[in-house]
Protein backbone atom coordinates (compact mmCIF):
# COMPACT_ATOMS: atom_id res chain seq x y z
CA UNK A 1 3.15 9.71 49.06
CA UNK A 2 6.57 8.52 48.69
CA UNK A 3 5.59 5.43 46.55
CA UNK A 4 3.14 7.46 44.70
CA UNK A 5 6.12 9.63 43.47
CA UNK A 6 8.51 6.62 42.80
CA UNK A 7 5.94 4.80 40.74
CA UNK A 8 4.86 8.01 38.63
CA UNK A 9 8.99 8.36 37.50
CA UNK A 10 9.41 4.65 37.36
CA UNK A 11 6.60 4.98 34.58
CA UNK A 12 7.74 8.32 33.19
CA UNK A 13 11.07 6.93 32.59
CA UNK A 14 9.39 3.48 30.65
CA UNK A 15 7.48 5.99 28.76
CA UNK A 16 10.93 7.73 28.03
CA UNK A 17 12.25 4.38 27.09
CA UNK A 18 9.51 3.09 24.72
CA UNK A 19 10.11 6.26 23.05
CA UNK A 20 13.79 6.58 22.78
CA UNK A 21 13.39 2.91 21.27
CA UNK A 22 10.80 3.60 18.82
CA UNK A 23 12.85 6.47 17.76
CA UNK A 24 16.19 4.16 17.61
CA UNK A 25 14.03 2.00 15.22
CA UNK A 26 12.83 4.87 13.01
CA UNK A 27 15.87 6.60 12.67
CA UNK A 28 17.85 2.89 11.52
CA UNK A 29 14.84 2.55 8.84
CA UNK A 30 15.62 6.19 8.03
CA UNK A 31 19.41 5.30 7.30
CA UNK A 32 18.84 1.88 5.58
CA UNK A 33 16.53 4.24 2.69
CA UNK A 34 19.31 6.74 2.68
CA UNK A 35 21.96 4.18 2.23
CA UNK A 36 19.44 2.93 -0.75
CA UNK A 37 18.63 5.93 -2.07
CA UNK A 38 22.67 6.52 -1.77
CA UNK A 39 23.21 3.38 -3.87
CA UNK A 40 20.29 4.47 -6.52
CA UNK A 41 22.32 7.52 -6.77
CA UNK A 42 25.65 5.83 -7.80
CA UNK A 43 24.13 3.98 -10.18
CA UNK A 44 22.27 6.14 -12.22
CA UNK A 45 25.15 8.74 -11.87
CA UNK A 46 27.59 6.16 -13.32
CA UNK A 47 24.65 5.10 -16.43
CA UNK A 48 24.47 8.57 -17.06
CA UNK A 49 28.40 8.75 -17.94
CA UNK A 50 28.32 5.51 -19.65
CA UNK A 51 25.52 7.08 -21.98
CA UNK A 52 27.25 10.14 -22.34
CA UNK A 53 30.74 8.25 -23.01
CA UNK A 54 28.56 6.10 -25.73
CA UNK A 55 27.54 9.62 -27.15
CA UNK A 56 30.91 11.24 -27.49
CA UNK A 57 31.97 8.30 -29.53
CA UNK A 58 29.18 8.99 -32.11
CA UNK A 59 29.75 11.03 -35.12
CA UNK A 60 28.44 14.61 -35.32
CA UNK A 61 24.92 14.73 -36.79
């Protein structure tokens, strides 16, 4: 009975494990495409003011 009990939370707590590191893993991949979309972000928002720099030069139509 004993054993019985120690083996069931010696596999509850790999289970626990496995998915605490699957999660780890998900949740890195999750802030790598945030720090991307982050970067995407910057960029466009920094073409957008060169364009509108480029049109506040122009002339009036």
């Amino acid at each position: 009975m004993f054993w019985r009990r120690d083996r069931i939370l010696l596999e509850t707590v790999q289970r626990n494990v496995e998915a605490f590191e699957a999660l780890t893993s998900v949740l890195e991949r999750m802030a790598r495409e945030i720090d991307d979309m982050r970067d995407q972000l910057r960029a466009n928002t920094e073409a957008t003011w060169r364009m509108v720099d480029r049109l506040d030069g122009e002339s009036p139509a």
